[in-house]
PDB file of N, CA and C in Angstrom:
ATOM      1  N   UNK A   1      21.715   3.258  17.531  1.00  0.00           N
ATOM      2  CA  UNK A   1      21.632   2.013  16.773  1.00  0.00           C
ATOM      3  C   UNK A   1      20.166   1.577  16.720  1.00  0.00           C
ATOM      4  N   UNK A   2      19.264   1.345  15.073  1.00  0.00           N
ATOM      5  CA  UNK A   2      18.620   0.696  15.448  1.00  0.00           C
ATOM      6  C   UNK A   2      17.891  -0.672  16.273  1.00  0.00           C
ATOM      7  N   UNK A   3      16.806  -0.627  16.459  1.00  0.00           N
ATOM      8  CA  UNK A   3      16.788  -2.226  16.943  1.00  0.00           C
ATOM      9  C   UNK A   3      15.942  -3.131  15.652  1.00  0.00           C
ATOM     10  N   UNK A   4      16.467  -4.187  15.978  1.00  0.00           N
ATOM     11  CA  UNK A   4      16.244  -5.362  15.451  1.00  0.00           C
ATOM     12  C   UNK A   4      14.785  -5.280  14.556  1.00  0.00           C
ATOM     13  N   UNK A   5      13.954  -4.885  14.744  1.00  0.00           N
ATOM     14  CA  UNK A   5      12.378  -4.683  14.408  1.00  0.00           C
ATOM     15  C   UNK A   5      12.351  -3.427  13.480  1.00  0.00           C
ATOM     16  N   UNK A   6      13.172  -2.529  13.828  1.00  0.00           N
ATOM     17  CA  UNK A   6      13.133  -1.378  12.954  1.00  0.00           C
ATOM     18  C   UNK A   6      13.780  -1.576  11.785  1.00  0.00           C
ATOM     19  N   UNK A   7      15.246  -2.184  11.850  1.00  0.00           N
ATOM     20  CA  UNK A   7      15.926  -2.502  10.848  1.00  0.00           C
ATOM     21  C   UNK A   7      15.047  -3.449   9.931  1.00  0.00           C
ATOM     22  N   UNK A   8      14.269  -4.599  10.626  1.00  0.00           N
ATOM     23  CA  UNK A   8      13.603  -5.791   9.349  1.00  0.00           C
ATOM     24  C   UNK A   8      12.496  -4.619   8.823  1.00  0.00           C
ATOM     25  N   UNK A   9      11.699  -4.033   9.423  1.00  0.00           N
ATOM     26  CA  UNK A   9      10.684  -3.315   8.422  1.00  0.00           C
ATOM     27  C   UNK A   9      11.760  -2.597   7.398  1.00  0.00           C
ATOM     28  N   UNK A  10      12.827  -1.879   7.281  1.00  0.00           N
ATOM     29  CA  UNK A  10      13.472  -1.132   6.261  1.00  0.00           C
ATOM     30  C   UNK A  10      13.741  -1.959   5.465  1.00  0.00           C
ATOM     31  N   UNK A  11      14.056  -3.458   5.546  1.00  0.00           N
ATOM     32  CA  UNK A  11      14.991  -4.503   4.659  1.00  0.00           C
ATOM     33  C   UNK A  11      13.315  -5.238   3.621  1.00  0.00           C
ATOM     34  N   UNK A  12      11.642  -4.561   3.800  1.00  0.00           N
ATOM     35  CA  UNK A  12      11.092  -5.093   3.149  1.00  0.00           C
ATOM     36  C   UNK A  12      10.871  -5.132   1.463  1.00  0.00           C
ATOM     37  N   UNK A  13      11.051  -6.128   0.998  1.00  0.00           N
ATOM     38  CA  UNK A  13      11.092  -5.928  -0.668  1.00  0.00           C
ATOM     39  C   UNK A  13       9.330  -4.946  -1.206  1.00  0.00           C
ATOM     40  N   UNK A  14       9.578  -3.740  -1.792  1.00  0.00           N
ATOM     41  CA  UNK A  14       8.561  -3.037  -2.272  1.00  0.00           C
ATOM     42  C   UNK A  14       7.983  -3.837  -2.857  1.00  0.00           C
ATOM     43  N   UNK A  15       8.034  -4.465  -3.663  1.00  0.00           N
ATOM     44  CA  UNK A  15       7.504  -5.077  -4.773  1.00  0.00           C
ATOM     45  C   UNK A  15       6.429  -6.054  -4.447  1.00  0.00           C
ATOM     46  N   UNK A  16       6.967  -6.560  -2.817  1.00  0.00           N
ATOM     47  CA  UNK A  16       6.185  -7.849  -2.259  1.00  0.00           C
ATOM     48  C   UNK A  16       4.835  -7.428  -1.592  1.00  0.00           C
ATOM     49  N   UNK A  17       5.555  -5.656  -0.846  1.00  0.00           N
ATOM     50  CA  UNK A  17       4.452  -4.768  -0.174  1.00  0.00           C
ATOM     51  C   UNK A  17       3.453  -4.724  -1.421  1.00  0.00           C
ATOM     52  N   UNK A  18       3.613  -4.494  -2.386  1.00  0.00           N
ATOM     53  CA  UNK A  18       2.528  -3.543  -3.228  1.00  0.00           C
ATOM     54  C   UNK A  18       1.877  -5.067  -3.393  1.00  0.00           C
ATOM     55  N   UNK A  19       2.209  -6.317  -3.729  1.00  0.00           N
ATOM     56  CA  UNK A  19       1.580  -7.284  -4.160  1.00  0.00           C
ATOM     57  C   UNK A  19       0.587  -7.606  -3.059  1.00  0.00           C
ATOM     58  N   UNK A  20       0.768  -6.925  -2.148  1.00  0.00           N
ATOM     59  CA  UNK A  20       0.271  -7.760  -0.526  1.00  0.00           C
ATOM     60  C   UNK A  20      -0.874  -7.009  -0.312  1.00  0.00           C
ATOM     61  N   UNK A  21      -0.364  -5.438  -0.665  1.00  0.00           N
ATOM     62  CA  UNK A  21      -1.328  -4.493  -0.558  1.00  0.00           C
ATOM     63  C   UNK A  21      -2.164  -4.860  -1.190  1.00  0.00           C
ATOM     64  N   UNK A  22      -2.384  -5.284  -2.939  1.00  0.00           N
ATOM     65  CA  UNK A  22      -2.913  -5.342  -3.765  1.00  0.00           C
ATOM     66  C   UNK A  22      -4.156  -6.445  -3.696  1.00  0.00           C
ATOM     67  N   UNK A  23      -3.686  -7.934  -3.122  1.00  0.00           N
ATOM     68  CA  UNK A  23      -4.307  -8.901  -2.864  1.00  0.00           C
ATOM     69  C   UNK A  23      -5.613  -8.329  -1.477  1.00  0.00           C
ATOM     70  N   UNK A  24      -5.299  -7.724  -0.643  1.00  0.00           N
ATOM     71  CA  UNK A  24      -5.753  -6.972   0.303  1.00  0.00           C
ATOM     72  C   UNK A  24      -7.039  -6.446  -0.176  1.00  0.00           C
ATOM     73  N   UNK A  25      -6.800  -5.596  -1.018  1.00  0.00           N
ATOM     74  CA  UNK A  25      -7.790  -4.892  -1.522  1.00  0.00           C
ATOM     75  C   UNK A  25      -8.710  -5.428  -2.516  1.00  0.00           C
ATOM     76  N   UNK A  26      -7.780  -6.634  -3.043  1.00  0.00           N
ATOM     77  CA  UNK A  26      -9.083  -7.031  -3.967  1.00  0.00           C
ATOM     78  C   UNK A  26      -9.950  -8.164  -2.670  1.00  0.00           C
ATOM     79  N   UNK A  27     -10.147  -8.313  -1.745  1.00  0.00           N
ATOM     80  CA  UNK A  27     -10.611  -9.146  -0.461  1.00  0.00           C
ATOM     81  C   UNK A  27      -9.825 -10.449  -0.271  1.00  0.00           C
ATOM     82  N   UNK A  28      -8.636 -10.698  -0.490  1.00  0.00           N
ATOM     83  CA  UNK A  28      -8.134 -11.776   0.257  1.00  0.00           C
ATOM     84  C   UNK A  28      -7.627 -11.286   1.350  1.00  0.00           C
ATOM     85  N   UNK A  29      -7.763 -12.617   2.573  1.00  0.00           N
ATOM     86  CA  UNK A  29      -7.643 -12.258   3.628  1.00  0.00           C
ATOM     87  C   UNK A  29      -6.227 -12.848   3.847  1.00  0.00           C
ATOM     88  N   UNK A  30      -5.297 -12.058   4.740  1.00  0.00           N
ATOM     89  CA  UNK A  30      -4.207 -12.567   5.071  1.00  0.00           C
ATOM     90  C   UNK A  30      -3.341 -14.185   5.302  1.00  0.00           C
ATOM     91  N   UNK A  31      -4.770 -14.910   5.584  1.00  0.00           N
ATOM     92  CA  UNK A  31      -4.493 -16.287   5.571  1.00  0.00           C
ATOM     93  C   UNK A  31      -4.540 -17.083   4.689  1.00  0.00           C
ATOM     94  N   UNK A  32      -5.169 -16.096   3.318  1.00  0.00           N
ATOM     95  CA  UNK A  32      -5.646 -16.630   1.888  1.00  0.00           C
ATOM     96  C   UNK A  32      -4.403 -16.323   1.183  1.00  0.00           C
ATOM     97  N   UNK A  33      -3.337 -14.967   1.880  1.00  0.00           N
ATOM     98  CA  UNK A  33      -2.410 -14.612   1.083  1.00  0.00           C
ATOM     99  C   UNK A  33      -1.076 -15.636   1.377  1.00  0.00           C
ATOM    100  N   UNK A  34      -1.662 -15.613   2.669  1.00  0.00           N
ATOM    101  CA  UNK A  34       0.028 -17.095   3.073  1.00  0.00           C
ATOM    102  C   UNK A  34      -0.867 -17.884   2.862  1.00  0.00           C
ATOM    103  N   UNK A  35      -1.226 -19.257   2.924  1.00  0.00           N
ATOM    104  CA  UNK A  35      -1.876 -20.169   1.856  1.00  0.00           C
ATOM    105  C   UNK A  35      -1.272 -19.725   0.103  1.00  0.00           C
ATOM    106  N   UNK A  36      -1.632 -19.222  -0.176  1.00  0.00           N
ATOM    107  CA  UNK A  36      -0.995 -18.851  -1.277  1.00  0.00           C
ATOM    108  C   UNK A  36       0.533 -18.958  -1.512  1.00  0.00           C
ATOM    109  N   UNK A  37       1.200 -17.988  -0.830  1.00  0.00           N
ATOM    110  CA  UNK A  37       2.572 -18.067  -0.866  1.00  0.00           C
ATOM    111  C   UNK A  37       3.066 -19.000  -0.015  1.00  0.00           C
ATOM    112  N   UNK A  38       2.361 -19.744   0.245  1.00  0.00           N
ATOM    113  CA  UNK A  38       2.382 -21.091   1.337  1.00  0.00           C
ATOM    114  C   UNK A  38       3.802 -21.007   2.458  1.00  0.00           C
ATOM    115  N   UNK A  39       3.363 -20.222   2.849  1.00  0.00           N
ATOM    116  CA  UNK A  39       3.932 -19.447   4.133  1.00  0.00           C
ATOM    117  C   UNK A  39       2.839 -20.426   5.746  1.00  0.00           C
ATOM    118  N   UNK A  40       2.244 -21.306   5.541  1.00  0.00           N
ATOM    119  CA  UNK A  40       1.267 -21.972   6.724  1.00  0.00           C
ATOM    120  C   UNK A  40       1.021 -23.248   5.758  1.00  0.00           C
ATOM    121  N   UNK A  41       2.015 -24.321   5.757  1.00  0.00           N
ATOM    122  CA  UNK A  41       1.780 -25.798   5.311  1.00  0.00           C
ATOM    123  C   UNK A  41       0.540 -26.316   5.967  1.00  0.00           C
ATOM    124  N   UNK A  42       0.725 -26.039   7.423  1.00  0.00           N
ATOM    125  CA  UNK A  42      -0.538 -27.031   7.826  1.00  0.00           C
ATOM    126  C   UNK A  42      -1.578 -26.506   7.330  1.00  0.00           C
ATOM    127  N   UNK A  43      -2.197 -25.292   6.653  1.00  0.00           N
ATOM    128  CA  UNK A  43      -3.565 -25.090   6.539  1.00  0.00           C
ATOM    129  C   UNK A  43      -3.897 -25.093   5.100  1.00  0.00           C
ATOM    130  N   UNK A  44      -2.626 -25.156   4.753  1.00  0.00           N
ATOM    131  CA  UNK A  44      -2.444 -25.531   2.914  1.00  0.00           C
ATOM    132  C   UNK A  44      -2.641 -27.093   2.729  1.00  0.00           C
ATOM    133  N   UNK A  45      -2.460 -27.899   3.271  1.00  0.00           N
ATOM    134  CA  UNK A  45      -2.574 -28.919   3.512  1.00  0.00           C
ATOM    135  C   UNK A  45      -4.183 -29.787   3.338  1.00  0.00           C
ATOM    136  N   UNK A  46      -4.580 -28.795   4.683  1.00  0.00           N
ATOM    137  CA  UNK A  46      -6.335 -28.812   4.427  1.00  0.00           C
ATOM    138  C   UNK A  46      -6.997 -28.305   3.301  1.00  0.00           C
ATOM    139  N   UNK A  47      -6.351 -27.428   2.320  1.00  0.00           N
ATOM    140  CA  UNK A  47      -6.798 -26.904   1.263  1.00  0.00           C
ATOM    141  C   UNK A  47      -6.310 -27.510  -0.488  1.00  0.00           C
ATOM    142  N   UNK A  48      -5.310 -28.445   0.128  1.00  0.00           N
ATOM    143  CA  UNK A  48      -4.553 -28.968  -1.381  1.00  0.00           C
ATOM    144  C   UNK A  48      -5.720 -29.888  -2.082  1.00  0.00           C
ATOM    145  N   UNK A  49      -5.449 -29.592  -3.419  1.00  0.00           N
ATOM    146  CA  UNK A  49      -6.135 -30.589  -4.446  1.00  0.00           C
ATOM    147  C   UNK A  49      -5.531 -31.923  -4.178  1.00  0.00           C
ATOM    148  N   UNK A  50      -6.325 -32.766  -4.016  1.00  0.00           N
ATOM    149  CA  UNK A  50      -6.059 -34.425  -4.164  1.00  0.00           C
ATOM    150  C   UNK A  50      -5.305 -34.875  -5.839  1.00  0.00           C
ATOM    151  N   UNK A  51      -3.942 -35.018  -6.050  1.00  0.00           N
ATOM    152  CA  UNK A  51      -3.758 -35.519  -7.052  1.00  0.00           C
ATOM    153  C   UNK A  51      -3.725 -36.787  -7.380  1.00  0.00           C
ATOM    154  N   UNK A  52      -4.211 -36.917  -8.418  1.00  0.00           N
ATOM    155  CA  UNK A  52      -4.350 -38.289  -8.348  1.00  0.00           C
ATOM    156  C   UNK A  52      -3.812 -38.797  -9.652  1.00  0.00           C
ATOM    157  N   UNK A  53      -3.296 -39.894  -9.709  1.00  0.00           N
ATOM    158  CA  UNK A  53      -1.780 -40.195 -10.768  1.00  0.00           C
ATOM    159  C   UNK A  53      -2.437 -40.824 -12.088  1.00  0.00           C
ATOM    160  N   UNK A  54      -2.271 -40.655 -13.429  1.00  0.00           N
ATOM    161  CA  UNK A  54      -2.795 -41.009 -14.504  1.00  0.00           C
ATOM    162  C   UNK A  54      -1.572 -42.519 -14.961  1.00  0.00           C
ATOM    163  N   UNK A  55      -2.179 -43.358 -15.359  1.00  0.00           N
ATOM    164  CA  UNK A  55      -1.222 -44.256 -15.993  1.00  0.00           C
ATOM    165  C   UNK A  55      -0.858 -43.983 -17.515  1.00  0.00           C
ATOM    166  N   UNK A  56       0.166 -44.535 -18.077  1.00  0.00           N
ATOM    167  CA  UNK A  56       0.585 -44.089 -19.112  1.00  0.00           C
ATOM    168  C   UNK A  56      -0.262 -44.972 -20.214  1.00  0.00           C
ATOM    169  N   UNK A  57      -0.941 -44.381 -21.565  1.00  0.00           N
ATOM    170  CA  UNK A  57      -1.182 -45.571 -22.396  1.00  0.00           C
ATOM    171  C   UNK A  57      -1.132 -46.633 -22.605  1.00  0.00           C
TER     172      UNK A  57
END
């Protein structure tokens, strides 16, 4: 029987690998890629645009 760790690497979506790979290589760094897929709120947090609310006409 596998264990637990072996089985989650088999269950990974290709599609997400190649995107991950891809970001990789063009130089984002792993913390740039979660930030992104905002996988780490608190450091997205420090990085969010300030919105700021328009009134209507």
């Amino acid at each position: 029987m596998p264990d637990a760790q072996e089985n989650h690497a088999l269950q990974l979506d290709e599609e997400w690998v190649e995107l991950i790979v891809s970001a990789r290589s063009m130089g984002l760094s792993l913390e740039e890629i979660r930030l992104f897929l905002g996988g780490s709120n608190r450091s997205a947090a420090k990085h969010s645009p300030t919105v700021v609310p328009t009134s209507a006409p």
